[in-house]
PDB file of N, CA and C in Angstrom:
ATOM      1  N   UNK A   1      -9.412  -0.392 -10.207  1.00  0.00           N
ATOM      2  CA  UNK A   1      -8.008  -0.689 -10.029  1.00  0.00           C
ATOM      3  C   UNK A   1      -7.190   0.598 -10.103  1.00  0.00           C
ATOM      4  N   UNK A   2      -7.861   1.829 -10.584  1.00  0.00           N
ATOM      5  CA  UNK A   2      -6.845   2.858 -11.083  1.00  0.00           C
ATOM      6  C   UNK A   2      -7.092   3.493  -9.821  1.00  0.00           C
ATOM      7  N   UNK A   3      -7.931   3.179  -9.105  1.00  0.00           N
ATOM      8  CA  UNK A   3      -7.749   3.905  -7.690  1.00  0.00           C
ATOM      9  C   UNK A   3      -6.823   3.509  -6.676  1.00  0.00           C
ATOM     10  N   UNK A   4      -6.447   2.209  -6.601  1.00  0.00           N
ATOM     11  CA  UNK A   4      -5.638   1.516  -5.931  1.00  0.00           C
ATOM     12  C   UNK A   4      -4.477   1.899  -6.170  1.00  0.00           C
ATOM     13  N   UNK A   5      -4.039   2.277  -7.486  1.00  0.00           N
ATOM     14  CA  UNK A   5      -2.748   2.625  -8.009  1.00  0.00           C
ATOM     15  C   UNK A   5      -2.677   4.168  -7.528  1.00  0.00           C
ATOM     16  N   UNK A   6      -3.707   4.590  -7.299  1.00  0.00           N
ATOM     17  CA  UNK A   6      -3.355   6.073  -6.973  1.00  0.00           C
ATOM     18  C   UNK A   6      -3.761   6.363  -5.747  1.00  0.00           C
ATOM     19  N   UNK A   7      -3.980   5.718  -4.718  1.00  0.00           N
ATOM     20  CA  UNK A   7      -3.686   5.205  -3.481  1.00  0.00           C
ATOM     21  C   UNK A   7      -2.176   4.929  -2.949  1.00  0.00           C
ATOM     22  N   UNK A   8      -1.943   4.109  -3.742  1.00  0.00           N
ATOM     23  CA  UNK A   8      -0.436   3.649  -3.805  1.00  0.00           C
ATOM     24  C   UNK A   8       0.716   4.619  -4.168  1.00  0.00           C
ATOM     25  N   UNK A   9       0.207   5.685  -4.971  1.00  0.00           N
ATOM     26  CA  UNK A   9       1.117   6.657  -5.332  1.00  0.00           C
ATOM     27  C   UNK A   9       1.119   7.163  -4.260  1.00  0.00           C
ATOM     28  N   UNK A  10      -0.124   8.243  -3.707  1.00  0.00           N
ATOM     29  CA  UNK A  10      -0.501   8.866  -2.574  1.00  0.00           C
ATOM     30  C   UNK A  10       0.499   8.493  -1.397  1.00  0.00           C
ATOM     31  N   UNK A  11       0.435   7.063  -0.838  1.00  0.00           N
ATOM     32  CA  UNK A  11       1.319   6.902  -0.150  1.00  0.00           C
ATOM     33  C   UNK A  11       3.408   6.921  -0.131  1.00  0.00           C
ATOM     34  N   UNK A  12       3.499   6.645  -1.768  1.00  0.00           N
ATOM     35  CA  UNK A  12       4.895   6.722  -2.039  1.00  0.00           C
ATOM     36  C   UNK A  12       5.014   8.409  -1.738  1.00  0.00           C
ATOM     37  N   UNK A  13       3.986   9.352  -2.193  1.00  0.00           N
ATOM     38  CA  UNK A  13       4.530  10.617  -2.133  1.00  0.00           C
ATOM     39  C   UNK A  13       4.309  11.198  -0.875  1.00  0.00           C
ATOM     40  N   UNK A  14       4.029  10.297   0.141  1.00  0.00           N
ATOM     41  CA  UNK A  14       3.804  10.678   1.777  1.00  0.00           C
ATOM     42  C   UNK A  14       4.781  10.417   2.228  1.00  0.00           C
ATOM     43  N   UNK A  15       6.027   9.840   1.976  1.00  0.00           N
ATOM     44  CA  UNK A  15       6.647   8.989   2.482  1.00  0.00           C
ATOM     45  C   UNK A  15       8.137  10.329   3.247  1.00  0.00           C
ATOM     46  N   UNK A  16       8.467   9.821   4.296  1.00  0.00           N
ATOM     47  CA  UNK A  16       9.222  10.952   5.137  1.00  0.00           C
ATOM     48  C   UNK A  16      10.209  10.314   4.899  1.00  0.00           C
ATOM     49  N   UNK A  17      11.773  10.947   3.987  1.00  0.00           N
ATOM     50  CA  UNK A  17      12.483   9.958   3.556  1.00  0.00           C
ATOM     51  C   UNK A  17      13.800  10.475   4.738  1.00  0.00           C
ATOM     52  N   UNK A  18      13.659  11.063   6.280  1.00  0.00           N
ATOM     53  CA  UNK A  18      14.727  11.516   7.164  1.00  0.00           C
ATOM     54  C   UNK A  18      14.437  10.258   7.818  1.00  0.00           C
ATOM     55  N   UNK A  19      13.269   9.024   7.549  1.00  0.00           N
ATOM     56  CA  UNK A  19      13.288   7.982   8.272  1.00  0.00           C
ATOM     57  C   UNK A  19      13.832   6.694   7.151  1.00  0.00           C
ATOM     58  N   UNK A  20      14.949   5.810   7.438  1.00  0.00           N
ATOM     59  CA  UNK A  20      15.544   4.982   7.173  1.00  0.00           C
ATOM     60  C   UNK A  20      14.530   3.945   6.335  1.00  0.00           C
ATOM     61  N   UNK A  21      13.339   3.714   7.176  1.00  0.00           N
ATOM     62  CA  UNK A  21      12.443   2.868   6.754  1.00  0.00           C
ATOM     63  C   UNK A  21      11.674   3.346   5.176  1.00  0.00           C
ATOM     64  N   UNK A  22      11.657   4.712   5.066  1.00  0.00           N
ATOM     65  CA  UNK A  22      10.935   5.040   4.341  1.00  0.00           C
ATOM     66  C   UNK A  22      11.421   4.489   2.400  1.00  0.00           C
ATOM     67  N   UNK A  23      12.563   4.773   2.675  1.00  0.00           N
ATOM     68  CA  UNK A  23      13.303   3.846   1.398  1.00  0.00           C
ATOM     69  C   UNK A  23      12.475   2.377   0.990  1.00  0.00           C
ATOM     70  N   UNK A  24      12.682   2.019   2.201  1.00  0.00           N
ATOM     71  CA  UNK A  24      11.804   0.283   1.938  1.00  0.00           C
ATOM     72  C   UNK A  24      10.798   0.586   1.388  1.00  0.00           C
ATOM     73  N   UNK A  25      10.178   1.246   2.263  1.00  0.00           N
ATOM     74  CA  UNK A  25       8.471   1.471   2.119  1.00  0.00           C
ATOM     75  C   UNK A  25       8.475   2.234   0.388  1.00  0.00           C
ATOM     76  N   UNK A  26       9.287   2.401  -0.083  1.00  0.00           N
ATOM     77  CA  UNK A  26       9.172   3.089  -1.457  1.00  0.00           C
ATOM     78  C   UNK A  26       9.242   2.112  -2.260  1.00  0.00           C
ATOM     79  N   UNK A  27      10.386   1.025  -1.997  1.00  0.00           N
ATOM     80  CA  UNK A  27      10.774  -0.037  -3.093  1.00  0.00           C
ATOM     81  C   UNK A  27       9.357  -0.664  -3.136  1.00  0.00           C
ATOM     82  N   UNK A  28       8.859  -1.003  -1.872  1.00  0.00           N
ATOM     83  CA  UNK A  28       7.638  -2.020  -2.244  1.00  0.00           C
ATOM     84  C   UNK A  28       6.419  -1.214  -2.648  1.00  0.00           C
ATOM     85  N   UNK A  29       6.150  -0.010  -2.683  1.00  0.00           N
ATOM     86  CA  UNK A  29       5.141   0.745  -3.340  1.00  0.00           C
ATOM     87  C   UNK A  29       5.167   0.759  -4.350  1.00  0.00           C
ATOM     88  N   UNK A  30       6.315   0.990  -4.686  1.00  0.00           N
ATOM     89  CA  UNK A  30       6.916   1.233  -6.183  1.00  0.00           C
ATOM     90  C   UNK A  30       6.491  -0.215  -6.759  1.00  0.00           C
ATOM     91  N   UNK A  31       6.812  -0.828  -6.407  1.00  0.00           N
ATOM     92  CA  UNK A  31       6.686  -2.502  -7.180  1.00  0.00           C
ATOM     93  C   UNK A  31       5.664  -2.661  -7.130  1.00  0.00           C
ATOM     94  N   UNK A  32       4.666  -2.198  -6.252  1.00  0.00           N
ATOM     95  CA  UNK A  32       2.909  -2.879  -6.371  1.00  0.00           C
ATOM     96  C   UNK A  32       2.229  -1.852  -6.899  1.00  0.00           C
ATOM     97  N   UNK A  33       2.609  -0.698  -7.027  1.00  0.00           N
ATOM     98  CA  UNK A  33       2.226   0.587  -8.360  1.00  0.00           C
ATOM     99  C   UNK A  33       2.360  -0.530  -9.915  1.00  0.00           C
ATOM    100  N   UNK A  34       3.855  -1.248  -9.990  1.00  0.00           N
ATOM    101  CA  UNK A  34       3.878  -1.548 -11.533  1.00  0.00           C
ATOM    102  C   UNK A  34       3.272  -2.545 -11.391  1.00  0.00           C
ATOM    103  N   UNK A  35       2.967  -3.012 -10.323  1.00  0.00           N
ATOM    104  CA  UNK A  35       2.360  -4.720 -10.955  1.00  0.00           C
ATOM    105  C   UNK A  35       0.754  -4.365 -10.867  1.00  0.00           C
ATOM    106  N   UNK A  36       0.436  -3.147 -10.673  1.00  0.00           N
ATOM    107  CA  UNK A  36      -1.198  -2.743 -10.792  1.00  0.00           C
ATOM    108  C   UNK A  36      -1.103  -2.203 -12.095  1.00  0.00           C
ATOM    109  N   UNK A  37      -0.197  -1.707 -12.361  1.00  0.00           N
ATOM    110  CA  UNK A  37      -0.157  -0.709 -14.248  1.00  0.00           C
ATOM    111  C   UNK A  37       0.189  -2.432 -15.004  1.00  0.00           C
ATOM    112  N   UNK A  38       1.085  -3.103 -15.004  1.00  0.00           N
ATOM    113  CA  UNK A  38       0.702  -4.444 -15.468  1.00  0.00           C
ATOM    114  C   UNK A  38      -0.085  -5.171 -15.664  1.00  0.00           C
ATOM    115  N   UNK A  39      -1.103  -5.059 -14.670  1.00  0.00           N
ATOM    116  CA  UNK A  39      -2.676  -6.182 -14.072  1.00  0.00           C
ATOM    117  C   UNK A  39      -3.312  -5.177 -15.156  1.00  0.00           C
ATOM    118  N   UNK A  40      -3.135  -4.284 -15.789  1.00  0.00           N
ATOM    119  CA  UNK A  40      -4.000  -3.293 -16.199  1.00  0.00           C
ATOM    120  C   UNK A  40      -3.404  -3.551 -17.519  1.00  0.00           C
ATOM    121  N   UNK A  41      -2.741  -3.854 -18.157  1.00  0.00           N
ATOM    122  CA  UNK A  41      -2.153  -3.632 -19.459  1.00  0.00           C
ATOM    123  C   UNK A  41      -2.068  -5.330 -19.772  1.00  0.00           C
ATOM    124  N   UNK A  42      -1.889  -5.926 -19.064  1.00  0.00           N
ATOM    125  CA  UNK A  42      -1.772  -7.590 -19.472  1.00  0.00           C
ATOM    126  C   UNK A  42      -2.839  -8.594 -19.116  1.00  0.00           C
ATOM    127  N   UNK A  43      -4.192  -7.831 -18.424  1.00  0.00           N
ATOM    128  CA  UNK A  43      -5.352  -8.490 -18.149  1.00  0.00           C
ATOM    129  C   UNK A  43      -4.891  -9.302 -16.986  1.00  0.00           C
ATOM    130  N   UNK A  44      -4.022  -9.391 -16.123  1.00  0.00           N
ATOM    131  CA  UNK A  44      -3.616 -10.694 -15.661  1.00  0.00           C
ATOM    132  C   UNK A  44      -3.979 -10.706 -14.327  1.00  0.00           C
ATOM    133  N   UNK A  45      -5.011 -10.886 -13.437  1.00  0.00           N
ATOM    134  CA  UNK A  45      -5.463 -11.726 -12.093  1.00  0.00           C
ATOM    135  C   UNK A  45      -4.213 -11.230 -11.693  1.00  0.00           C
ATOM    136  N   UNK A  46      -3.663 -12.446 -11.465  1.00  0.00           N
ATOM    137  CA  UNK A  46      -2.252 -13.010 -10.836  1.00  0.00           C
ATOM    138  C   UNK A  46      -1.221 -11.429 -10.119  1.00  0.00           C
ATOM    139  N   UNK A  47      -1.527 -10.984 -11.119  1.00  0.00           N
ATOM    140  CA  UNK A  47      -0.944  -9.153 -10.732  1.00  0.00           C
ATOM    141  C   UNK A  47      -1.491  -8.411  -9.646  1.00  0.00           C
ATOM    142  N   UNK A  48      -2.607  -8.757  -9.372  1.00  0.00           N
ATOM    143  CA  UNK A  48      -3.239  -7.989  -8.679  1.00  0.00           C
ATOM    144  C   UNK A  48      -2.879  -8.079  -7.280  1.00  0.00           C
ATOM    145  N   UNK A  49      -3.644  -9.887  -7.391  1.00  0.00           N
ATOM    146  CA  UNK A  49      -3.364 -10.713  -5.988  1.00  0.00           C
ATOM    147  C   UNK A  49      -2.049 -10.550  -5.690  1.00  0.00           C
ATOM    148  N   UNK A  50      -1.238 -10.769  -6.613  1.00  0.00           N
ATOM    149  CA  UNK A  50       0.604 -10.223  -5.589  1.00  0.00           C
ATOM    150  C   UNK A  50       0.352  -9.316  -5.305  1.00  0.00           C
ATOM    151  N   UNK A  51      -0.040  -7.868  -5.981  1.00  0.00           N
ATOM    152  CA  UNK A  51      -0.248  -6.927  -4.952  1.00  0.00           C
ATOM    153  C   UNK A  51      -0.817  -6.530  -3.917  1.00  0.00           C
ATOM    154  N   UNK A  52      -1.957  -7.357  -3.886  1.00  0.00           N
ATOM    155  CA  UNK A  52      -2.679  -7.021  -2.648  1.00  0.00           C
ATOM    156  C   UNK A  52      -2.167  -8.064  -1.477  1.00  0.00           C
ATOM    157  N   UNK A  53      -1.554  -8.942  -1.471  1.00  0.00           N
ATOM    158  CA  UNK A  53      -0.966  -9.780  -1.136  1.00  0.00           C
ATOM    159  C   UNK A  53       0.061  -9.318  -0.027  1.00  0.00           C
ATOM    160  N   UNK A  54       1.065  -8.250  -1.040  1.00  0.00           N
ATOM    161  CA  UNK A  54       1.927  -7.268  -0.248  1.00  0.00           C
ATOM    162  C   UNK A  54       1.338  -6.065   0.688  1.00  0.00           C
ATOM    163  N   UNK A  55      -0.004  -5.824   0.194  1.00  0.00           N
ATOM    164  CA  UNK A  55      -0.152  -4.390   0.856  1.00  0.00           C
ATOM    165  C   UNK A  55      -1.233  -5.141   2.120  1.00  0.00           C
ATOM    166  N   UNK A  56      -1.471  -6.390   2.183  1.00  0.00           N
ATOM    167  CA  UNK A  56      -2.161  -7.242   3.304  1.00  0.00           C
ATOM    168  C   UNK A  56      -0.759  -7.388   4.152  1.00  0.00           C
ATOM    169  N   UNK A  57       0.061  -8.217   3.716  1.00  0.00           N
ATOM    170  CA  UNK A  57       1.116  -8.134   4.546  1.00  0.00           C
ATOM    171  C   UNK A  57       1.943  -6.662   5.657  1.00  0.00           C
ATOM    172  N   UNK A  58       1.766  -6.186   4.778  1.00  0.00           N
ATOM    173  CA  UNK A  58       2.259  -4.706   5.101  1.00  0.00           C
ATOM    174  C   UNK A  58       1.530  -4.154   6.138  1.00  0.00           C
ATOM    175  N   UNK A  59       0.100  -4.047   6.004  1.00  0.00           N
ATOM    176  CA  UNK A  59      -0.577  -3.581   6.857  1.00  0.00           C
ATOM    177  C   UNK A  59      -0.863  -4.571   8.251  1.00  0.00           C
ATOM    178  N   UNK A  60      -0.314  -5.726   7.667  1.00  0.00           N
ATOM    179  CA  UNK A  60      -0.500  -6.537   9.668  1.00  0.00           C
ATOM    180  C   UNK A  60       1.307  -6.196   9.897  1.00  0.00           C
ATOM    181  N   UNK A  61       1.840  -5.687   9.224  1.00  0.00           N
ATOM    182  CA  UNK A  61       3.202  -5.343   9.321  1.00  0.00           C
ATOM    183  C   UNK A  61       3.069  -4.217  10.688  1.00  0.00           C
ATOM    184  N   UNK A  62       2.421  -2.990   9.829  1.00  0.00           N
ATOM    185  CA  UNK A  62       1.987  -1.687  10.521  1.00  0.00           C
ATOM    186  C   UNK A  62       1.186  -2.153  11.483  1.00  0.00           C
ATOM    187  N   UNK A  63       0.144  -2.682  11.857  1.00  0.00           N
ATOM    188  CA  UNK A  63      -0.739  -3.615  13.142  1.00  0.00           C
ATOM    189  C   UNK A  63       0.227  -3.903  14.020  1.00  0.00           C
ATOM    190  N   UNK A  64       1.008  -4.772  13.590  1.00  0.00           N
ATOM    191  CA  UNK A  64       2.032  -5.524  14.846  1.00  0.00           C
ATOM    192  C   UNK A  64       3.001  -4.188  15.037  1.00  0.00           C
ATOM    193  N   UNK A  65       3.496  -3.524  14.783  1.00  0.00           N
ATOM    194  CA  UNK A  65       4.498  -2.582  15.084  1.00  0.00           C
ATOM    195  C   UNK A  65       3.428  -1.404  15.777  1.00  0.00           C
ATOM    196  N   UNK A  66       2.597  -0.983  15.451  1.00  0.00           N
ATOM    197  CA  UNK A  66       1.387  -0.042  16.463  1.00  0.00           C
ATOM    198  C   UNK A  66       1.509  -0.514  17.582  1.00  0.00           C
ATOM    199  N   UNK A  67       1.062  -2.028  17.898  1.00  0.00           N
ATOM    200  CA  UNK A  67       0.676  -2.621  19.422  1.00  0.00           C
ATOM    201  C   UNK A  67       1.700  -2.218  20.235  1.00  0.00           C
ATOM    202  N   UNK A  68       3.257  -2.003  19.831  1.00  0.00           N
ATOM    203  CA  UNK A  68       4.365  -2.195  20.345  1.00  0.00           C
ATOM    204  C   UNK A  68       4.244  -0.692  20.782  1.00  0.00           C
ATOM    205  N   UNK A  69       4.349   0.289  19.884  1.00  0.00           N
ATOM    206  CA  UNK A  69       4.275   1.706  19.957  1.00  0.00           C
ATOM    207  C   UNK A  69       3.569   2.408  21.226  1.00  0.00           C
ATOM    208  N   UNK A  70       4.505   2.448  22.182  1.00  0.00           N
ATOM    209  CA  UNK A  70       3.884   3.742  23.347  1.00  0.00           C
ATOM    210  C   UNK A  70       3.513   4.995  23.000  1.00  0.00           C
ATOM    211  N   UNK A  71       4.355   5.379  22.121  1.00  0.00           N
ATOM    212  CA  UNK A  71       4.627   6.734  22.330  1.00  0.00           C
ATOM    213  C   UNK A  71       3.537   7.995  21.660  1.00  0.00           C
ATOM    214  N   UNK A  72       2.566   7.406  21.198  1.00  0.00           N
ATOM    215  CA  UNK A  72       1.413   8.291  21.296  1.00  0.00           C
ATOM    216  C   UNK A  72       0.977   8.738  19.750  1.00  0.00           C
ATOM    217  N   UNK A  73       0.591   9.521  18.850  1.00  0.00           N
ATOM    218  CA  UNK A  73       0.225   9.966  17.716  1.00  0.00           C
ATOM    219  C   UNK A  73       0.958  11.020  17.691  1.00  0.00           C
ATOM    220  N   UNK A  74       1.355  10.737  15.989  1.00  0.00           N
ATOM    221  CA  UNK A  74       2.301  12.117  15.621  1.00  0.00           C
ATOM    222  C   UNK A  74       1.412  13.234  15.762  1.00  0.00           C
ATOM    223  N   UNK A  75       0.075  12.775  14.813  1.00  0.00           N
ATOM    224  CA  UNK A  75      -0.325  13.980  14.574  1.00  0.00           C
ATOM    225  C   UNK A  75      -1.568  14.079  15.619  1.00  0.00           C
ATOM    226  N   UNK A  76      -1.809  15.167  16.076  1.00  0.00           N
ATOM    227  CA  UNK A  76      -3.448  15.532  16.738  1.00  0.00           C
ATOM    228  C   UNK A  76      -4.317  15.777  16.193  1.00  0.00           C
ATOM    229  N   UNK A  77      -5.611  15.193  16.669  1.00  0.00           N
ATOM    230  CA  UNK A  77      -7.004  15.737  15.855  1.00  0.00           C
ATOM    231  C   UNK A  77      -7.161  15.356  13.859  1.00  0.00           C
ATOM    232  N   UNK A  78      -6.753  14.021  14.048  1.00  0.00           N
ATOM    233  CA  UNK A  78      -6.035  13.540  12.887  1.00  0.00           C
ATOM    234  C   UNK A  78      -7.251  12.291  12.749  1.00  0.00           C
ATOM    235  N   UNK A  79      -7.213  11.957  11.077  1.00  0.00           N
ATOM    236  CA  UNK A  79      -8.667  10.808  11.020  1.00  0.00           C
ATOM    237  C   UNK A  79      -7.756   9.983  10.800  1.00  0.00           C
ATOM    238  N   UNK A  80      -8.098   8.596  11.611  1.00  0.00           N
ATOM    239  CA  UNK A  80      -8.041   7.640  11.625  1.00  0.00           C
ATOM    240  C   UNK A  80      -7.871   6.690  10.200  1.00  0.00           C
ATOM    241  N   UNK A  81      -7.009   6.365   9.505  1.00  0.00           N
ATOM    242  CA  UNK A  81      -7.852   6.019   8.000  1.00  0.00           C
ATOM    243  C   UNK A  81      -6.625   4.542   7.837  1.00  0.00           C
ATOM    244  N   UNK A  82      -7.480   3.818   7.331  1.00  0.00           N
ATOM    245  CA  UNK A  82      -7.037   2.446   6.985  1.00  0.00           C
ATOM    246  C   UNK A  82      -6.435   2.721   5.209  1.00  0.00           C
ATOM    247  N   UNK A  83      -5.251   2.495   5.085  1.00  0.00           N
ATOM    248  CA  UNK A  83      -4.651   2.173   3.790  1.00  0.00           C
ATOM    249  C   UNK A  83      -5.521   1.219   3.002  1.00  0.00           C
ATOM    250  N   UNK A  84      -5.488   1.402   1.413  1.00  0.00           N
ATOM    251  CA  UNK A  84      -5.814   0.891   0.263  1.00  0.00           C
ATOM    252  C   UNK A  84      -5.621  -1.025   0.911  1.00  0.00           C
ATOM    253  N   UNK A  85      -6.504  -1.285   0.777  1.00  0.00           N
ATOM    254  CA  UNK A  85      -6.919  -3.065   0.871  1.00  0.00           C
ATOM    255  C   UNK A  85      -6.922  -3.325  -0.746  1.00  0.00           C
ATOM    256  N   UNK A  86      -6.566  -4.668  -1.442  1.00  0.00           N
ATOM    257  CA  UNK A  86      -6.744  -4.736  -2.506  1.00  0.00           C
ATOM    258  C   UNK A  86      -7.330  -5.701  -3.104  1.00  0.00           C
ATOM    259  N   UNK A  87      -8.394  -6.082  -3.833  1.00  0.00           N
ATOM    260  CA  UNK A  87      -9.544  -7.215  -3.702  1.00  0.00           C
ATOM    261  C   UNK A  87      -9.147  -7.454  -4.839  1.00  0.00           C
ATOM    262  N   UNK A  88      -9.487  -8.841  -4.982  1.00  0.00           N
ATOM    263  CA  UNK A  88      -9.181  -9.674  -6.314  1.00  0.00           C
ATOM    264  C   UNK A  88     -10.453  -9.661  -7.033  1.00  0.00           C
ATOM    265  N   UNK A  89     -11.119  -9.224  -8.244  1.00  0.00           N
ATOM    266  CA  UNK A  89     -12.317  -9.113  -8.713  1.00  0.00           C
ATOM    267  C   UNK A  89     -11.709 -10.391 -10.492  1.00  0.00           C
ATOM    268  N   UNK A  90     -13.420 -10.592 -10.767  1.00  0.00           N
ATOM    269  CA  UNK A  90     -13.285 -11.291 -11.521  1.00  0.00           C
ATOM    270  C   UNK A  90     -12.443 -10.811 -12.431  1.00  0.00           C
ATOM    271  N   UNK A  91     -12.541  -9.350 -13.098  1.00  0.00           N
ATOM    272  CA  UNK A  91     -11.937  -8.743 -14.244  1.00  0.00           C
ATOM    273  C   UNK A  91     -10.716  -7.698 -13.788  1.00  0.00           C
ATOM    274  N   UNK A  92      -9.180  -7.538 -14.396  1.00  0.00           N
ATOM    275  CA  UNK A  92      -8.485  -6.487 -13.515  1.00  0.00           C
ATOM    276  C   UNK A  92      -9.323  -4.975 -14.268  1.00  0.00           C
ATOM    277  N   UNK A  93      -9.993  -5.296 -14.604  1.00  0.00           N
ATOM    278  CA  UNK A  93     -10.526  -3.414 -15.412  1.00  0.00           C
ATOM    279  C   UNK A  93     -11.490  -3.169 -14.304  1.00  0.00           C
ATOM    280  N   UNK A  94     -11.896  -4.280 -13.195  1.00  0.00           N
ATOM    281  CA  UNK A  94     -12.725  -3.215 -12.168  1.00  0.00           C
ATOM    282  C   UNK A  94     -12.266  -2.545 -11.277  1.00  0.00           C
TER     283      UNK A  94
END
């Protein structure tokens, strides 16, 4: 789980804040950062799955807005990499 959270940081501190969107994209990082330091301090399931919940949403968010996207890749010669997925395991300490 402490990787997920620092996944999640990773991306808040990527974030290009000359784009409007990027604000959003902070509030909800920010919120599924604490509810992973929560799932971690209160034992609680339930924490997790909201978060991964959001970062599932998010990413068919980013899916549907790609398809739309003509305009090509920012960056060149760049890896391909799928954002933090977040799995519900029996215990939040895995």
């Amino acid at each position: 789980m402490r990787q997920c959270g620092q996944v999640v940081r990773h991306l808040k501190d990527a974030l290009d804040f000359s784009y409007k969107i990027s604000y959003s994209l902070y509030a909800l990082y920010d919120f599924v950062e604490r509810q992973l330091a929560k799932a971690m301090y209160e034992q609680k399931v339930e924490r997790i799955q909201s978060a991964g919940k959001i970062m599932r949403d998010l990413e068919e968010s980013f899916v549907q807005v790609a398809k739309q996207d003509a305009s090509g890749p920012m960056m060149g010669n760049a890896q391909q990499v799928t954002a933090c997925l977040l799995y519900t395991s029996p215990s939040p300490r895995d």
